[in-house]
C-alpha atoms as a PDB file:
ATOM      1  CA  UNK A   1       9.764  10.234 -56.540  1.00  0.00           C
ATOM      2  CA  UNK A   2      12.850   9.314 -54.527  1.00  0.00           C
ATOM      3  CA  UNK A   3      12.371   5.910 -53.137  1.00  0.00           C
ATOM      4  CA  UNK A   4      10.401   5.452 -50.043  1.00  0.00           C
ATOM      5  CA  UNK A   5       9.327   8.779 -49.813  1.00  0.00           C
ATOM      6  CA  UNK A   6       6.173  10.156 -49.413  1.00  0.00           C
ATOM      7  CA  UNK A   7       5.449  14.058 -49.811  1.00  0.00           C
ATOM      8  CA  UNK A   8       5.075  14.492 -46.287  1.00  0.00           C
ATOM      9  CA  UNK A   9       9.149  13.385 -45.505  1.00  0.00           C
ATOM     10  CA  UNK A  10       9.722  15.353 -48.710  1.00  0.00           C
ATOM     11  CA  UNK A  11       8.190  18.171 -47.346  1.00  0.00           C
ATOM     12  CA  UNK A  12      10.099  17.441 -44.001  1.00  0.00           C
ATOM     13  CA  UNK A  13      13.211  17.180 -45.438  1.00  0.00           C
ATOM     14  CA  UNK A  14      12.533  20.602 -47.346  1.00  0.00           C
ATOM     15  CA  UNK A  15      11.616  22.371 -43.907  1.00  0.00           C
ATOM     16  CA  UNK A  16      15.272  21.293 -42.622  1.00  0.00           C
ATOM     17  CA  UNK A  17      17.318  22.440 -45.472  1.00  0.00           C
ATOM     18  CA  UNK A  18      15.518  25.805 -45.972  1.00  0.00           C
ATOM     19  CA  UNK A  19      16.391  26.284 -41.907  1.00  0.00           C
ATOM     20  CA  UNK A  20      19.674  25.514 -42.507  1.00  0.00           C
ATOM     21  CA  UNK A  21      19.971  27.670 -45.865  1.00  0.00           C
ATOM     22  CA  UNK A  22      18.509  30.268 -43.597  1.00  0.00           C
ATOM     23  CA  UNK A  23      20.897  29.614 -40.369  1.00  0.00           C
ATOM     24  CA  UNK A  24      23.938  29.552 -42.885  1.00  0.00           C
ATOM     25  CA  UNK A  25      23.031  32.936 -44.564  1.00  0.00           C
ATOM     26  CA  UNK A  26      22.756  34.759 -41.002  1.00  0.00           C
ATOM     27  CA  UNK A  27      25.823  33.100 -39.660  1.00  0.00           C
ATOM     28  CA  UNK A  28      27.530  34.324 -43.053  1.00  0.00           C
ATOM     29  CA  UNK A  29      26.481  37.825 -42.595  1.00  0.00           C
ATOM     30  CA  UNK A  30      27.354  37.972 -38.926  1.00  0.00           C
ATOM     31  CA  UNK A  31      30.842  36.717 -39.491  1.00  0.00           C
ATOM     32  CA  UNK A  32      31.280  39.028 -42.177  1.00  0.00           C
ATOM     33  CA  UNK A  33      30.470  42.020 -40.490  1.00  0.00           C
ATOM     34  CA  UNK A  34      32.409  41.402 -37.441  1.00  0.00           C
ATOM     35  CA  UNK A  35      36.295  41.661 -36.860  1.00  0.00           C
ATOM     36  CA  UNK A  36      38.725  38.725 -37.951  1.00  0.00           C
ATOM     37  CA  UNK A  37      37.313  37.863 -40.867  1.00  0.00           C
ATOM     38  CA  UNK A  38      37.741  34.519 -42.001  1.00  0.00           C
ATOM     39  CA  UNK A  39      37.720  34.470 -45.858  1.00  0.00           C
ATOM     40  CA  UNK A  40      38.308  30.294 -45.464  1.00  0.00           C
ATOM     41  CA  UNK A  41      35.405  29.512 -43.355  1.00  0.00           C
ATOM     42  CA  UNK A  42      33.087  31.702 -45.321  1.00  0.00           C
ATOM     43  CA  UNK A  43      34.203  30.788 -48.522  1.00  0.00           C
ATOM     44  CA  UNK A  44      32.926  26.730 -46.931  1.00  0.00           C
ATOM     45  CA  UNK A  45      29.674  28.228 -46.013  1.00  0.00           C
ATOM     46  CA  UNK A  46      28.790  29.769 -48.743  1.00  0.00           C
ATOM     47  CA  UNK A  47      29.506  26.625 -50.859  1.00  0.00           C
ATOM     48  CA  UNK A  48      27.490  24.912 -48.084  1.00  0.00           C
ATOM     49  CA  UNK A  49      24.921  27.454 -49.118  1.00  0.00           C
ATOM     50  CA  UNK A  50      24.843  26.588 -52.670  1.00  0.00           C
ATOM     51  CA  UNK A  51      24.455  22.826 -51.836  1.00  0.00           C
ATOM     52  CA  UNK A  52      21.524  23.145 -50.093  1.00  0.00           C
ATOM     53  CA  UNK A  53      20.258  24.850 -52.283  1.00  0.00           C
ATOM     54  CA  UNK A  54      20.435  22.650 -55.223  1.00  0.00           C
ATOM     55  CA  UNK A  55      19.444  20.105 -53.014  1.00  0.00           C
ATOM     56  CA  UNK A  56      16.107  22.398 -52.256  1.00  0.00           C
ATOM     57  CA  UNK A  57      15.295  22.784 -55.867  1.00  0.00           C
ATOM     58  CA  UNK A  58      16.324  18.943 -56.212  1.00  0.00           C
ATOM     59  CA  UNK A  59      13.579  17.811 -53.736  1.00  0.00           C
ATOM     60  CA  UNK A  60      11.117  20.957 -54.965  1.00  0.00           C
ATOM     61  CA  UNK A  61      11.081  18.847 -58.693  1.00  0.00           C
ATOM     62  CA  UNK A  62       9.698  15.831 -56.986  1.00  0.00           C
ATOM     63  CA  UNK A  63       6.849  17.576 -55.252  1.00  0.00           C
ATOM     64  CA  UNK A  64       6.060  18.828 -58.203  1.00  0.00           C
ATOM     65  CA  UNK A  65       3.249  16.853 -60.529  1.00  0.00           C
ATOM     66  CA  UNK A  66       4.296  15.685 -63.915  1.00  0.00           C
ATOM     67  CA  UNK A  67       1.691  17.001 -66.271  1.00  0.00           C
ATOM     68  CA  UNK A  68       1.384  15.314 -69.379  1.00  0.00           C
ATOM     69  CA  UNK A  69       1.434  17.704 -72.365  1.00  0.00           C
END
């Protein structure tokens, strides 16, 4: 488990990213879909996209159990 983290702040901290996942994947589609596209600034979102993601899955594994086989 990270350091001085419970699952609660885990859980917390997963709440935040998957509402800013979220936010960034609206805000993607509306700036695709309307007129001056900027291929720049959603090129840096979507990357921001992909980060939180990982970061998601990242703090997922710790909430996880470790079962011993």
């Amino acid at each position: 488990m990270p350091p001085m983290q419970d699952s609660a702040e885990i859980a917390r901290q997963l709440a935040e990213l998957r509402l800013e996942h979220r936010d960034l994947d609206l805000l993607i589609a509306r700036v695709q879909a309307g007129p001056g596209l900027d291929e720049l600034a959603i090129k840096r979102m979507k990357k921001r996209k992909l980060k939180l993601k990982d970061m998601i899955a990242h703090l997922e594994s710790w909430l996880i159990p470790d079962i011993d086989a």
